[in-house]
PDB file of N, CA and C in Angstrom:
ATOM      1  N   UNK A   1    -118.303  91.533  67.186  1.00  0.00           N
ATOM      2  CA  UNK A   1    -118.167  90.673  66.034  1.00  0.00           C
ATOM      3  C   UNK A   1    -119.171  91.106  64.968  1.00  0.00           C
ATOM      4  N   UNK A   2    -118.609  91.111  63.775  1.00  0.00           N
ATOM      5  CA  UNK A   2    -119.670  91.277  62.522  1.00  0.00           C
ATOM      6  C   UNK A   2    -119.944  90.356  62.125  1.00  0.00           C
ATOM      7  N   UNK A   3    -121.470  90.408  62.173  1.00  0.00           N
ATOM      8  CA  UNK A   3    -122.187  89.053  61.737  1.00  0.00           C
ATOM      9  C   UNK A   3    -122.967  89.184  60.374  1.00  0.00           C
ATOM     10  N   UNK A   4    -123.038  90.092  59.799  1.00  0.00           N
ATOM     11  CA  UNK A   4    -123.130  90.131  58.422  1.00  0.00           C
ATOM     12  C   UNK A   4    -121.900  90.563  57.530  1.00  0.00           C
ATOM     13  N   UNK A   5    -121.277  90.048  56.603  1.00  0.00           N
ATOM     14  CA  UNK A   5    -120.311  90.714  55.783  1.00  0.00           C
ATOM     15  C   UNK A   5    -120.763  90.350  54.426  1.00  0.00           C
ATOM     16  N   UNK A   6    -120.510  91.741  53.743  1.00  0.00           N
ATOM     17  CA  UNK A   6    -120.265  91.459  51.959  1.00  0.00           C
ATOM     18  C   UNK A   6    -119.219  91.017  51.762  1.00  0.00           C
ATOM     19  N   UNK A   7    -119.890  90.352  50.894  1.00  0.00           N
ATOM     20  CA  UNK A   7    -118.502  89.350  50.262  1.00  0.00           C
ATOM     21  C   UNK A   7    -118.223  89.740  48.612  1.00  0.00           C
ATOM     22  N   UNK A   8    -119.179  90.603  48.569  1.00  0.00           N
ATOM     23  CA  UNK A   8    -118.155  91.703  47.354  1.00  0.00           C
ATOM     24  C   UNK A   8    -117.159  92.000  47.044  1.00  0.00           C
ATOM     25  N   UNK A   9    -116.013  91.964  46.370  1.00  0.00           N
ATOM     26  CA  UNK A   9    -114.796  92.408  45.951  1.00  0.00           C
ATOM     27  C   UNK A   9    -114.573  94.095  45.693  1.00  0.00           C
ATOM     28  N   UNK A  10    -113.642  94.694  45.809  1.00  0.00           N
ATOM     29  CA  UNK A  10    -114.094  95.981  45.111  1.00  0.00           C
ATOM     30  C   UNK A  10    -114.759  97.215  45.626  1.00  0.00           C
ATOM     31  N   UNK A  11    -114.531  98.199  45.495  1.00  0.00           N
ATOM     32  CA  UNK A  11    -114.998  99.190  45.766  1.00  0.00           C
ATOM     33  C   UNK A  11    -116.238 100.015  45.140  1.00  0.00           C
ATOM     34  N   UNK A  12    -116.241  99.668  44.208  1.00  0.00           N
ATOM     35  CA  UNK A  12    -117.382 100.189  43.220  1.00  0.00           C
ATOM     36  C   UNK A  12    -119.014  98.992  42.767  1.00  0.00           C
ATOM     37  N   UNK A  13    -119.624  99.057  43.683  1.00  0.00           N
ATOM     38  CA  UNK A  13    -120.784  97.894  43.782  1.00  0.00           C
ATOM     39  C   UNK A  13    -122.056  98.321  43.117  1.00  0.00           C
ATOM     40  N   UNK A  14    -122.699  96.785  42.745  1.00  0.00           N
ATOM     41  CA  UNK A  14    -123.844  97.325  42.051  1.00  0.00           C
ATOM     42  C   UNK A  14    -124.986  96.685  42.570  1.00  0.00           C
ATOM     43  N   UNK A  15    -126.514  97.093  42.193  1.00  0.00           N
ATOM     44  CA  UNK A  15    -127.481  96.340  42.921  1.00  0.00           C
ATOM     45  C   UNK A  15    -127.861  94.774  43.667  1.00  0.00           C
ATOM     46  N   UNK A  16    -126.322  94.392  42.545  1.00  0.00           N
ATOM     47  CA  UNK A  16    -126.555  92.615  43.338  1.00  0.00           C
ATOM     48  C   UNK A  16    -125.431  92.768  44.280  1.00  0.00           C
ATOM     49  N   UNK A  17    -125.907  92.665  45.887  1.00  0.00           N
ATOM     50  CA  UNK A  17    -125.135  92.214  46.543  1.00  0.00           C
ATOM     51  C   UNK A  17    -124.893  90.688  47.311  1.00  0.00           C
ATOM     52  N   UNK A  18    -123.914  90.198  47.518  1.00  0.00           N
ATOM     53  CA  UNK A  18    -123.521  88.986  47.933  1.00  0.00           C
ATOM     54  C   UNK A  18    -123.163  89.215  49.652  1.00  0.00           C
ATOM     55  N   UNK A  19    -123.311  88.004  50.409  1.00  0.00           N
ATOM     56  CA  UNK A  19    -123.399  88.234  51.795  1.00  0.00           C
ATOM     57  C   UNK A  19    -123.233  86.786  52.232  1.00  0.00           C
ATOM     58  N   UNK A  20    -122.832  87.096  53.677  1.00  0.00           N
ATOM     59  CA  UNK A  20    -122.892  85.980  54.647  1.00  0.00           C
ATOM     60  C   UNK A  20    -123.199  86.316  56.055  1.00  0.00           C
ATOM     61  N   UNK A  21    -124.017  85.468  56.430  1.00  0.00           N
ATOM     62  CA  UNK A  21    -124.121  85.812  58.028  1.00  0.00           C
ATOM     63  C   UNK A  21    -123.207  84.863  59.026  1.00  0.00           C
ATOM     64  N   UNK A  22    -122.772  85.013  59.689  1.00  0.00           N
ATOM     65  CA  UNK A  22    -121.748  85.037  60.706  1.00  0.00           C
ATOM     66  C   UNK A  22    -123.061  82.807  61.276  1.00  0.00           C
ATOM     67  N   UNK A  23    -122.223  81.904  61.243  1.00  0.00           N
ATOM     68  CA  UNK A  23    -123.158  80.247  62.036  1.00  0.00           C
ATOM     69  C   UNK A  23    -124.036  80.581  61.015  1.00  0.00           C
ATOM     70  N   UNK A  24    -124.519  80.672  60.288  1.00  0.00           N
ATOM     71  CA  UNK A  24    -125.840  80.707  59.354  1.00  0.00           C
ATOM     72  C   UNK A  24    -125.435  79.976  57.909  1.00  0.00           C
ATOM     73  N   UNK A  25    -126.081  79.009  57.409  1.00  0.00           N
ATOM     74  CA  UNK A  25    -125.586  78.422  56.035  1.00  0.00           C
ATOM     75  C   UNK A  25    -126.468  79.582  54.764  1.00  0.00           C
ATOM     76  N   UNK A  26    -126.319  80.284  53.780  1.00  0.00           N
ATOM     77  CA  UNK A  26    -127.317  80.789  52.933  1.00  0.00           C
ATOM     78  C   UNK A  26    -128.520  80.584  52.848  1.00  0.00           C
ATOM     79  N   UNK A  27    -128.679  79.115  52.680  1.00  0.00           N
ATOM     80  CA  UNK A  27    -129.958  78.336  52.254  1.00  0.00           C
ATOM     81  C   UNK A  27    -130.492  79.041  53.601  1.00  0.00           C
ATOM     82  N   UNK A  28    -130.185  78.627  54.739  1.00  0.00           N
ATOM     83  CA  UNK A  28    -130.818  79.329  55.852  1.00  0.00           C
ATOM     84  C   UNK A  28    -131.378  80.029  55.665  1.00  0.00           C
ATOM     85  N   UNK A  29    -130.931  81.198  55.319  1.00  0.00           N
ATOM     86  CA  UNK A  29    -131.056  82.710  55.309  1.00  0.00           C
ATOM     87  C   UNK A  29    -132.134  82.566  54.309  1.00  0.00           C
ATOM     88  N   UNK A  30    -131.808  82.348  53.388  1.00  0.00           N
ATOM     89  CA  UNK A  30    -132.829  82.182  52.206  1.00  0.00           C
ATOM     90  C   UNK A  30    -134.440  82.378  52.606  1.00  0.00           C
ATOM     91  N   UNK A  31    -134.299  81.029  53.123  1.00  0.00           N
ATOM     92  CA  UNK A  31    -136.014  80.257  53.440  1.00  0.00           C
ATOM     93  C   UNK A  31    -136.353  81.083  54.992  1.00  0.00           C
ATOM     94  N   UNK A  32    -135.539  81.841  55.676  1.00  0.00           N
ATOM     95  CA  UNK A  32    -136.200  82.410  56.676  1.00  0.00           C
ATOM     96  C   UNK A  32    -136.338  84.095  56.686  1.00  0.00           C
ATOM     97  N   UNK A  33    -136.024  84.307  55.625  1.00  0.00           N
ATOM     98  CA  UNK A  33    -136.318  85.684  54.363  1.00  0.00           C
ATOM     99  C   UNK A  33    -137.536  85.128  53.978  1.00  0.00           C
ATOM    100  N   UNK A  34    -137.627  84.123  53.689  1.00  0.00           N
ATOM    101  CA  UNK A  34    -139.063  83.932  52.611  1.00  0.00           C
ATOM    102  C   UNK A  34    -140.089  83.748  53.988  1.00  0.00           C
ATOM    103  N   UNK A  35    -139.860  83.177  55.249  1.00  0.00           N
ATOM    104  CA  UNK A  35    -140.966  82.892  55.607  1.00  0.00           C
ATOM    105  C   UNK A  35    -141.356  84.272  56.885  1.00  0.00           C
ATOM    106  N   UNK A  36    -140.552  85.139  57.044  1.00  0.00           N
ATOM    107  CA  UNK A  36    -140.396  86.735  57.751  1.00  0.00           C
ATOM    108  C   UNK A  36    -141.151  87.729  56.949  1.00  0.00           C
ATOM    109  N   UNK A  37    -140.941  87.660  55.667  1.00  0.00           N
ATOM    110  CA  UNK A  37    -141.433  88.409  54.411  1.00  0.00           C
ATOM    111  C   UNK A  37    -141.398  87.709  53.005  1.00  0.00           C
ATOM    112  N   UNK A  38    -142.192  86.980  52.551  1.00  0.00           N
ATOM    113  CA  UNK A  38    -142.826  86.210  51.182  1.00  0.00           C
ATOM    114  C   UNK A  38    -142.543  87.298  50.362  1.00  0.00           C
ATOM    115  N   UNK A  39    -142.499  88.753  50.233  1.00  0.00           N
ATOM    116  CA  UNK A  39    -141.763  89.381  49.414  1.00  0.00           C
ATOM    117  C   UNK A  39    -140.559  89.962  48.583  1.00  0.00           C
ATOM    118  N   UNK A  40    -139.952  88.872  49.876  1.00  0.00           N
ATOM    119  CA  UNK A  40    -138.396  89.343  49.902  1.00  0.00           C
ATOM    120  C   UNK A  40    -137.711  87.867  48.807  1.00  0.00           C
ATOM    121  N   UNK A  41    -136.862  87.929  47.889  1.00  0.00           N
ATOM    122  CA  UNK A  41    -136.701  87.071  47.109  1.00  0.00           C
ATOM    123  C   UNK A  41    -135.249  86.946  47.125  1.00  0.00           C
ATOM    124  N   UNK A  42    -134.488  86.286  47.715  1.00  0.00           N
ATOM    125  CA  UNK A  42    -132.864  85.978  47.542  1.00  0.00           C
ATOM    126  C   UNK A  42    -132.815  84.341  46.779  1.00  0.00           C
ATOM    127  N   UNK A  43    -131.515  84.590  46.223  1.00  0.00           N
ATOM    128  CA  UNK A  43    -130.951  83.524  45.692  1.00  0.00           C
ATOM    129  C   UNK A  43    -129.733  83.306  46.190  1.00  0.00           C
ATOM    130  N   UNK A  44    -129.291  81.942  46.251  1.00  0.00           N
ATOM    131  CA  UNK A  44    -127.747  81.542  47.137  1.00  0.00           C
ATOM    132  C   UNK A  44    -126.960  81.068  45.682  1.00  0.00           C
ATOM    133  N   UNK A  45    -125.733  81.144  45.889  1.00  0.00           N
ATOM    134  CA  UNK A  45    -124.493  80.779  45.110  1.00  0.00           C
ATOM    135  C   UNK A  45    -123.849  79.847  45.593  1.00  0.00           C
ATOM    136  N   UNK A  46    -123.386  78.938  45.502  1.00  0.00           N
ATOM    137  CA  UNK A  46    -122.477  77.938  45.955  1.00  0.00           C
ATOM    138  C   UNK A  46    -121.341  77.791  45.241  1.00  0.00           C
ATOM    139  N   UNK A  47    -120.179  77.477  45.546  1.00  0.00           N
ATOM    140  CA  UNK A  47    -119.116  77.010  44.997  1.00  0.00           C
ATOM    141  C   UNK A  47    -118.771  77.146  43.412  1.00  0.00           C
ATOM    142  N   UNK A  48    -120.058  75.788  43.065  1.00  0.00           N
ATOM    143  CA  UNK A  48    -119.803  74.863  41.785  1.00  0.00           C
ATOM    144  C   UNK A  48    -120.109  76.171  40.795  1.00  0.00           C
ATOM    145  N   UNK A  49    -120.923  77.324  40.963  1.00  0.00           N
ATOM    146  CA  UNK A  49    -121.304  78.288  40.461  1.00  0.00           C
ATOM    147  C   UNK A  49    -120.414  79.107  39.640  1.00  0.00           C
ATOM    148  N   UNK A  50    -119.494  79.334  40.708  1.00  0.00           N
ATOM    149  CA  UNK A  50    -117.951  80.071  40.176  1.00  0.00           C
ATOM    150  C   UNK A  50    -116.971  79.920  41.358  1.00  0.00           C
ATOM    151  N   UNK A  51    -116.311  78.598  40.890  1.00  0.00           N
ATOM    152  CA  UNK A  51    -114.905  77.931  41.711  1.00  0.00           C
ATOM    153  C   UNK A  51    -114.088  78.949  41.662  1.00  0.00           C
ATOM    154  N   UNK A  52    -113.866  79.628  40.681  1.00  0.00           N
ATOM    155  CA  UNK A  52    -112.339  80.003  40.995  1.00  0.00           C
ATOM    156  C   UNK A  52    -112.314  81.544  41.911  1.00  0.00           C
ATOM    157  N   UNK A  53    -113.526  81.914  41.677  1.00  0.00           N
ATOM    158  CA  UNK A  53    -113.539  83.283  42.918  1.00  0.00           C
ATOM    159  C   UNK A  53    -113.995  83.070  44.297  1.00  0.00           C
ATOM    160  N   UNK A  54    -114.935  81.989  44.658  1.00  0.00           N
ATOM    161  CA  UNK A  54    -115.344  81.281  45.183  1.00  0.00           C
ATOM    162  C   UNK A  54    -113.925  80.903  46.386  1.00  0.00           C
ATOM    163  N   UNK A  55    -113.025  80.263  45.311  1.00  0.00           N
ATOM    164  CA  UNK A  55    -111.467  79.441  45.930  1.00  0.00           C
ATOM    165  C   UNK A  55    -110.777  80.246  46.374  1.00  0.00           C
ATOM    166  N   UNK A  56    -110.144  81.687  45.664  1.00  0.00           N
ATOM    167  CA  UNK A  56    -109.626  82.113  46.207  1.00  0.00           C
ATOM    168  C   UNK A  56    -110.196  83.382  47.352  1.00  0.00           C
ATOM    169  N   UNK A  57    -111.387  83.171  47.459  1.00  0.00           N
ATOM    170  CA  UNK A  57    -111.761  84.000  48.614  1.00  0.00           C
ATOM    171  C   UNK A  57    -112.191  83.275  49.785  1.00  0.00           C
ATOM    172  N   UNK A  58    -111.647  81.915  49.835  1.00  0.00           N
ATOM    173  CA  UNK A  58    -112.336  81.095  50.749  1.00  0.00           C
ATOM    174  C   UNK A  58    -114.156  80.954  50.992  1.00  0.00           C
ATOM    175  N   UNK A  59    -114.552  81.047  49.783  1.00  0.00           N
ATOM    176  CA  UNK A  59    -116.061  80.675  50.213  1.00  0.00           C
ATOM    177  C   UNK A  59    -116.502  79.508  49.836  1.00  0.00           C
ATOM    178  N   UNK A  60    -117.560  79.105  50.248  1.00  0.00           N
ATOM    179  CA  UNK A  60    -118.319  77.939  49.798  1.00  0.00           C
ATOM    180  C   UNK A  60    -119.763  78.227  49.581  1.00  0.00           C
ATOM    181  N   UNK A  61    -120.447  79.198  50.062  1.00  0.00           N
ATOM    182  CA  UNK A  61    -121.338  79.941  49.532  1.00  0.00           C
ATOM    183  C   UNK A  61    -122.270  81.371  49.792  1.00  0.00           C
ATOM    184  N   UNK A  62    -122.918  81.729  48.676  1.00  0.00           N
ATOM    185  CA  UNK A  62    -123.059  83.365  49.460  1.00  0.00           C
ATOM    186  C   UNK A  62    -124.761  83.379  49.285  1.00  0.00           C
ATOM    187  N   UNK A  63    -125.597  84.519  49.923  1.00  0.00           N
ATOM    188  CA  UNK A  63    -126.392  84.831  49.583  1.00  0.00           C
ATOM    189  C   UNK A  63    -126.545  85.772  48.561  1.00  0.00           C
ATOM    190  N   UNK A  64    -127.620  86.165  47.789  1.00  0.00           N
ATOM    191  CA  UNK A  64    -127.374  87.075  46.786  1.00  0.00           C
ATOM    192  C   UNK A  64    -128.551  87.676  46.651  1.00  0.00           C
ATOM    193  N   UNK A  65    -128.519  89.108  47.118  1.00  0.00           N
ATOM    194  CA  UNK A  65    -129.746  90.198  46.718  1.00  0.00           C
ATOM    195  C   UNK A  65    -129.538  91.048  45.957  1.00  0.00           C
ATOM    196  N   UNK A  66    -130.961  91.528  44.837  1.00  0.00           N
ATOM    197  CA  UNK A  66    -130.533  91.991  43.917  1.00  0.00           C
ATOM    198  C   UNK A  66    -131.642  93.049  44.141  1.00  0.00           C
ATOM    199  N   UNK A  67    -131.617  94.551  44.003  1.00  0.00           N
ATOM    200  CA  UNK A  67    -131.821  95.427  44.254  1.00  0.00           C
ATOM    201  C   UNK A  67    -132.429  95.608  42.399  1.00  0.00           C
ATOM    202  N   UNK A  68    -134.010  96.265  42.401  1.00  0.00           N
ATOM    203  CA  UNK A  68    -134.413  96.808  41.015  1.00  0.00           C
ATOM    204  C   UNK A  68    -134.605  98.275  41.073  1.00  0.00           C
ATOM    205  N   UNK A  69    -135.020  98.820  39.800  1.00  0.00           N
ATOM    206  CA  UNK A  69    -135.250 100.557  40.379  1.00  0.00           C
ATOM    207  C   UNK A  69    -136.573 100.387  40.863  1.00  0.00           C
ATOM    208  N   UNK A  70    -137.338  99.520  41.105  1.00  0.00           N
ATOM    209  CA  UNK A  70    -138.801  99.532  41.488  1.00  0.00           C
ATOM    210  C   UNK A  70    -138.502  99.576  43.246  1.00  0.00           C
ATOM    211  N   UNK A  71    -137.486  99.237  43.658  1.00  0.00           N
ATOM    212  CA  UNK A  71    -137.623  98.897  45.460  1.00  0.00           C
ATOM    213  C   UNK A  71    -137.189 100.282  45.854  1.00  0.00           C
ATOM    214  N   UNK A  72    -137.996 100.510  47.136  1.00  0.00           N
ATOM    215  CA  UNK A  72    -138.076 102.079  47.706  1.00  0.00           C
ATOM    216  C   UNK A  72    -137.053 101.862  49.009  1.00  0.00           C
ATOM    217  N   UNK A  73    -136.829 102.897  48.960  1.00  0.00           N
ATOM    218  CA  UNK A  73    -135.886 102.728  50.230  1.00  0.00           C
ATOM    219  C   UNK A  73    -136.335 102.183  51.134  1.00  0.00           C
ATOM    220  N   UNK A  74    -137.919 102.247  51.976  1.00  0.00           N
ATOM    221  CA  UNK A  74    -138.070 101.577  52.644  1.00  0.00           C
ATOM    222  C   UNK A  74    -137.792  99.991  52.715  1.00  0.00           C
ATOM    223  N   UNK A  75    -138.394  99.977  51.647  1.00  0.00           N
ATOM    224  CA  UNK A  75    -138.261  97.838  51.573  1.00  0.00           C
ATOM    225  C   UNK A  75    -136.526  97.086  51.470  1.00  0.00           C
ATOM    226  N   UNK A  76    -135.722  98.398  51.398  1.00  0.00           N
ATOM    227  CA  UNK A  76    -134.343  98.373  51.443  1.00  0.00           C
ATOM    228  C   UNK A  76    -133.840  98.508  52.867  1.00  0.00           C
ATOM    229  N   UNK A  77    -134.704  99.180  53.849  1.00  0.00           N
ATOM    230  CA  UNK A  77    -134.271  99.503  55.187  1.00  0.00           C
ATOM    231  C   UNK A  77    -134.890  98.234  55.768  1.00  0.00           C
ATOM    232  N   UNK A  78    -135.861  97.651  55.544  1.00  0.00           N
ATOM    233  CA  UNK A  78    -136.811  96.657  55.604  1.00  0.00           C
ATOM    234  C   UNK A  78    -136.159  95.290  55.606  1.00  0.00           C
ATOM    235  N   UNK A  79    -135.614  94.779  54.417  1.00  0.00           N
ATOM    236  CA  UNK A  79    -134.777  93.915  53.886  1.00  0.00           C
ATOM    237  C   UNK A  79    -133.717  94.307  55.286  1.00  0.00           C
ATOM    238  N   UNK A  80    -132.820  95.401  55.217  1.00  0.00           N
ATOM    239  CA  UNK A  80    -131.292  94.977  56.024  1.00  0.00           C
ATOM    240  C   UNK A  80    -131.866  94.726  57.646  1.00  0.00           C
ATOM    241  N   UNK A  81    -132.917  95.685  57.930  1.00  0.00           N
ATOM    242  CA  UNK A  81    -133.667  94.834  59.341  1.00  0.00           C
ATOM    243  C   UNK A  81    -134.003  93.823  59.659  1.00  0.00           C
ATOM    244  N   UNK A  82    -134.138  92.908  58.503  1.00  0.00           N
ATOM    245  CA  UNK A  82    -134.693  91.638  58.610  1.00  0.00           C
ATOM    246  C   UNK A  82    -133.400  90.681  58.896  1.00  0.00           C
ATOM    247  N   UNK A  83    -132.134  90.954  58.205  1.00  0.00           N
ATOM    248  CA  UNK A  83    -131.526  90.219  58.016  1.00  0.00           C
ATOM    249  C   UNK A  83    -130.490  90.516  59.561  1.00  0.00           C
ATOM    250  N   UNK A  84    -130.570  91.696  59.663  1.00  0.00           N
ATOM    251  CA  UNK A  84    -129.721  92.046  61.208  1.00  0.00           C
ATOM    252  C   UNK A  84    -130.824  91.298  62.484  1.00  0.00           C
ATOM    253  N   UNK A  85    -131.926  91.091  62.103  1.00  0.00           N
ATOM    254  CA  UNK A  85    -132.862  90.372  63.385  1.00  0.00           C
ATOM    255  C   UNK A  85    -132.236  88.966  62.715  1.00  0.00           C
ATOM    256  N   UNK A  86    -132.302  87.875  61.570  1.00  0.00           N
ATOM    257  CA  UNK A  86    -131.469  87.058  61.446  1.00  0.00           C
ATOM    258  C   UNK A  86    -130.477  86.836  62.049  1.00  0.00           C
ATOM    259  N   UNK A  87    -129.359  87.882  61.602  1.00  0.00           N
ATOM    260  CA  UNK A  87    -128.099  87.417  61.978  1.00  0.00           C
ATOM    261  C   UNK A  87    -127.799  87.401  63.666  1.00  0.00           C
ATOM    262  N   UNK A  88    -128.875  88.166  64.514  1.00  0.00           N
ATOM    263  CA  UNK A  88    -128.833  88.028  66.272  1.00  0.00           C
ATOM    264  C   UNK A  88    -127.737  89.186  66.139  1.00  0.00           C
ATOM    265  N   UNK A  89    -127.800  88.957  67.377  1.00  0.00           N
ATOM    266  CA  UNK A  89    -126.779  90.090  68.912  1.00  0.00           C
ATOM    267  C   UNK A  89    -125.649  90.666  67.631  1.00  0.00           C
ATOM    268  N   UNK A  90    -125.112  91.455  67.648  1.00  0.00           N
ATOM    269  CA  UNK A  90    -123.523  91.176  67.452  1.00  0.00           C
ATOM    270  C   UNK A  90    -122.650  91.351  68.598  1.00  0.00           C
TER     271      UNK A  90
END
């Protein structure tokens, strides 16, 4: 089972990516990003944000990381480790 998925549209993506972890609400994810690594900064989307892409993709809400030219690959390998120890087993 995949327990992380983008919830990106599209083939052609840009530094903000959107996500969900598999039993996990965002907010979750959020505040246990912040308290694993205080450096790591996500923001969640909900619904009311943007209904109509939101509706027809069946979501209710996503996480959202946004990638600058300042982050090194490491803190990028860093970040998706954190979030695969989050999301558990697959």
């Amino acid at each position: 089972m995949r327990r992380v998925t983008v919830t990106d549209p599209g083939e052609t993506r840009c530094g903000i990516t959107s996500f969900r972890v598999t039993d996990k609400e965002p907010e979750e994810i959020k505040t246990a990003l912040a308290e694993v690594e205080p450096r790591i900064n996500v923001t969640t989307s909900t619904r009311q944000s943007t209904m109509f892409d939101m509706d027809a993709r069946g979501l209710t809400s996503v996480v959202r990381a946004s990638l600058h030219y300042y982050n090194t690959e490491r803190e990028v390998d860093r970040f998706v480790a954190i979030v695969a120890d989050l999301a558990g087993p697959s």
